[in-house]
Protein backbone atom coordinates (compact mmCIF):
# COMPACT_ATOMS: atom_id res chain seq x y z
CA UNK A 1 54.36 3.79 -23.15
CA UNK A 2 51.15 5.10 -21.51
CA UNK A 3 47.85 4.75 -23.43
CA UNK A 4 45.21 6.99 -22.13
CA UNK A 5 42.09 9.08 -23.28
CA UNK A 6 41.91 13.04 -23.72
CA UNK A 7 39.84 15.11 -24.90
CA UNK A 8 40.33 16.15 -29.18
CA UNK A 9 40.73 18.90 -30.46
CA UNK A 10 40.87 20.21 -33.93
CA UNK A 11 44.52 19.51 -34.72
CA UNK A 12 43.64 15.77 -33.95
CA UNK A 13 41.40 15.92 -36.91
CA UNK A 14 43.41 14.14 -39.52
CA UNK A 15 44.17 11.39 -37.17
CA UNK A 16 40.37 10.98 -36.49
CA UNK A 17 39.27 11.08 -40.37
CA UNK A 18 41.97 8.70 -40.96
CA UNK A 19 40.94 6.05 -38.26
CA UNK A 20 36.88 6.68 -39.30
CA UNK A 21 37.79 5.90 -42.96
CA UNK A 22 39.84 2.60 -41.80
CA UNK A 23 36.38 1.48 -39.96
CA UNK A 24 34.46 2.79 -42.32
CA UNK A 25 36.16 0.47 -44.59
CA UNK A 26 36.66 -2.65 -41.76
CA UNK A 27 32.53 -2.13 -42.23
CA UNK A 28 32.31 -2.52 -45.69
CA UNK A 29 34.72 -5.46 -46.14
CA UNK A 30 32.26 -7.24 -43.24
CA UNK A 31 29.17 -6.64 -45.15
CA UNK A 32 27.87 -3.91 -42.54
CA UNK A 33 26.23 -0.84 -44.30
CA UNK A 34 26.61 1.34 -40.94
CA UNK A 35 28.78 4.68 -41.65
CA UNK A 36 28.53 3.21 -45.32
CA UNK A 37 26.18 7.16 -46.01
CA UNK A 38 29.09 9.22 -45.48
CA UNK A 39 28.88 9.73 -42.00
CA UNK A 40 30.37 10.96 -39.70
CA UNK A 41 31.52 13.08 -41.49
CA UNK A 42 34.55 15.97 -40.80
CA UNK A 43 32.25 18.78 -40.11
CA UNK A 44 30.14 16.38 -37.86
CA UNK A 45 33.34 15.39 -35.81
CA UNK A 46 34.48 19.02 -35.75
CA UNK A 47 31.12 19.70 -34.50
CA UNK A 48 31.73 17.29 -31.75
CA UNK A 49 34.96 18.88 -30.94
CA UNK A 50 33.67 22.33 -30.65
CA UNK A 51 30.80 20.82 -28.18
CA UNK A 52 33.68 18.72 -26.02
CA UNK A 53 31.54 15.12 -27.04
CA UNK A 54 34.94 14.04 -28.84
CA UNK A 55 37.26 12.22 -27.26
CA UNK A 56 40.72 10.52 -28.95
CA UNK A 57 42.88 7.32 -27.43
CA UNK A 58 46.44 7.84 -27.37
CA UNK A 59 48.92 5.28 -27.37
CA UNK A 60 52.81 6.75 -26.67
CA UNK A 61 52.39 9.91 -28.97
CA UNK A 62 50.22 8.49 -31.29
CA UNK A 63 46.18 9.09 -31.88
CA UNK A 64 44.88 4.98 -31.92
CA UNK A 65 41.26 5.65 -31.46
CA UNK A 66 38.19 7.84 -31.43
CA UNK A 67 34.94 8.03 -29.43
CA UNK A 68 32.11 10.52 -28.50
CA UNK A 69 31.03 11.04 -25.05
CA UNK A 70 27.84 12.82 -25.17
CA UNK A 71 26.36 13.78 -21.37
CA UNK A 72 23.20 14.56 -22.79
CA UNK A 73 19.80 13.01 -23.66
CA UNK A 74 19.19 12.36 -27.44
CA UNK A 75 16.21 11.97 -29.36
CA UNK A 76 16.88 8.72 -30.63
CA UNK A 77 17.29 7.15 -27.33
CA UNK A 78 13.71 8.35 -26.33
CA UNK A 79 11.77 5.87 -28.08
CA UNK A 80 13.07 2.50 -28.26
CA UNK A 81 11.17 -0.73 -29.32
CA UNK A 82 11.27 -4.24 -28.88
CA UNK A 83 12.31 -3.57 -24.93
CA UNK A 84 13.00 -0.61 -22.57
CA UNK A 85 15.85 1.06 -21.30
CA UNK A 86 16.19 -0.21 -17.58
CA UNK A 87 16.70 3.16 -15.89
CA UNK A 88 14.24 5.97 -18.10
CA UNK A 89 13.88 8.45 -15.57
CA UNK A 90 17.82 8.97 -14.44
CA UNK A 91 20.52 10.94 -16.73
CA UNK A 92 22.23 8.97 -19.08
CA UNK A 93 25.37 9.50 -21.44
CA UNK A 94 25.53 8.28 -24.88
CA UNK A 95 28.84 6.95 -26.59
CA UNK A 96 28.99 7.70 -30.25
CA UNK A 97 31.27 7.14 -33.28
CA UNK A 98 33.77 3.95 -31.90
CA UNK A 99 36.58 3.14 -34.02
CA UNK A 100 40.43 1.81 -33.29
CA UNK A 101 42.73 2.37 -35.78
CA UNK A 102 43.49 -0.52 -38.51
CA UNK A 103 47.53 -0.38 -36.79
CA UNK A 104 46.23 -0.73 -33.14
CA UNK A 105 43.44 -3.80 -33.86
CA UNK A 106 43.59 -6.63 -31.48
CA UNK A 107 44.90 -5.10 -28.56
CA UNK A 108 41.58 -4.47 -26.55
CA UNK A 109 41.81 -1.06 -26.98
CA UNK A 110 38.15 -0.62 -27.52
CA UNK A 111 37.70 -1.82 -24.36
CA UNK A 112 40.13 0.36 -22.58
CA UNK A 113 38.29 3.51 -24.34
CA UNK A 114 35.18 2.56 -23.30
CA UNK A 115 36.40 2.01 -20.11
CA UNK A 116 37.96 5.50 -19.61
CA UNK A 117 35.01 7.25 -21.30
CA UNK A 118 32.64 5.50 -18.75
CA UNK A 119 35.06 6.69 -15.78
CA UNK A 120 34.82 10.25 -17.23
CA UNK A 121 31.00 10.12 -17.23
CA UNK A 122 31.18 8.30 -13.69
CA UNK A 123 33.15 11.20 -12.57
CA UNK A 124 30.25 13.46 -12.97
CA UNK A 125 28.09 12.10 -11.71
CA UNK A 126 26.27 9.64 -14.89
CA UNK A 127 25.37 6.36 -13.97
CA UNK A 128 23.78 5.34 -17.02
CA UNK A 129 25.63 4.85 -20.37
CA UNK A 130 23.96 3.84 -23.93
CA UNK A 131 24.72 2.99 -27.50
CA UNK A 132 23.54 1.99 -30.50
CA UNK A 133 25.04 -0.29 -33.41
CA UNK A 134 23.73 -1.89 -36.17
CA UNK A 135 22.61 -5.31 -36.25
CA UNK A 136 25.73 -6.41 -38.23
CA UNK A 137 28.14 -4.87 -36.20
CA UNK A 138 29.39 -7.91 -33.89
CA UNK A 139 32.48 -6.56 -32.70
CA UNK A 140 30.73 -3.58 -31.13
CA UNK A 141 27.96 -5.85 -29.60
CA UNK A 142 30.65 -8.01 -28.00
CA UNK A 143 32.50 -5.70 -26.98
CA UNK A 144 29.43 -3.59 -24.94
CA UNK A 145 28.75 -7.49 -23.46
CA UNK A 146 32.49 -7.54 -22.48
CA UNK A 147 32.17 -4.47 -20.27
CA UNK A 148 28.27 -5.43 -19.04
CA UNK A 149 26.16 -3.39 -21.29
CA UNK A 150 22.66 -5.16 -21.78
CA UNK A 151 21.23 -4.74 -25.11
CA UNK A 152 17.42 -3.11 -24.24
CA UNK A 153 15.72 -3.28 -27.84
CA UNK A 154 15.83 -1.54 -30.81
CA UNK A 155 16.65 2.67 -31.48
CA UNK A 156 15.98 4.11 -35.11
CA UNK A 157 18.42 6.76 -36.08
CA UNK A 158 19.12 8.72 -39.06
CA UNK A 159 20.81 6.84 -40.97
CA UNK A 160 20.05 6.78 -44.91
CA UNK A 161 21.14 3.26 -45.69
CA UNK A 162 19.53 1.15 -42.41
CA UNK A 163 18.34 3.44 -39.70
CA UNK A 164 17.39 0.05 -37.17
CA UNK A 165 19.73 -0.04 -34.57
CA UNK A 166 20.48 -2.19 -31.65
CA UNK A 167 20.43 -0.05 -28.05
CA UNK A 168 22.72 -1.23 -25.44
CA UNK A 169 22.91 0.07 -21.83
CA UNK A 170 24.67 -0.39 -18.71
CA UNK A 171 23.62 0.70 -15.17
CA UNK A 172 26.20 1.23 -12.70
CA UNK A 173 24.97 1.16 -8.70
């Protein structure tokens, strides 16, 4: 069976929400109070989807994973301590809101979305790709290492419950 990435839309909702709440709760059992506020939250993916950020893995016929691909600057990204973002003057894109469903774990299927979502941004024209996760969150760290992102220093985000993120970047020539 093919796995691939395409582009949500609404009727892949459920799927989403259900794979969120199975990180969500992969979060929690690890001690990690990211997405622990209630975000993101339906009518934040939706808004995602309506803006074309929101992007689902598929495995056969089956939704396995979620991810944003925003092609836009973002406030948070502006001002980051601790270190600098290697390229500040060129465009970047910013991948948002990870998560592999609980069924499709161990696979390296994070790897393979960020890999496709990185293409897509590569394909117009982005060299530059960032994101944040929270200190706690080793999976995600590893797996932006895996794939030759740099972490650059720290981005604050709104986040009620700890708002001190780690910002990782990779620069493609």
């Amino acid at each position: 069976m093919a796995t691939y990435i395409r582009r949500a839309t609404k009727e892949d909702l459920p799927a989403i929400m259900a794979i969120i709440a199975q990180a969500k709760e992969f979060l929690k059992d690890n001690d990690n109070p990211q997405w622990q506020d209630g975000h993101p939250t339906t009518a934040m993916i939706t808004a995602d989807i309506d803006h074309g950020y929101s992007w689902v893995l598929i495995d056969g016929d089956r939704v396995v994973g979620t991810a944003d691909l925003q092609l836009a600057p973002e406030a948070n990204y502006e001002a980051i301590q601790d270190g600098a973002w290697a390229q500040v003057d060129e465009p970047y894109a910013i991948i948002h809101r990870v998560a592999i469903g609980a069924a499709a774990s161990g696979h390296h299927l994070g790897e393979l979305m960020f890999s496709n979502l990185i293409t897509v941004g590569r394909l117009q024209g982005i060299r530059n790709f960032r994101y944040d996760t929270h200190r706690k969150n080793i999976p995600m760290q590893k797996l932006g290492k895996t794939l030759g992102f740099v972490e650059r220093g720290t981005v604050y985000i709104q986040d009620e419950t700890d708002a001190e993120h780690l910002g990782f970047e990779l620069n493609i020539q």
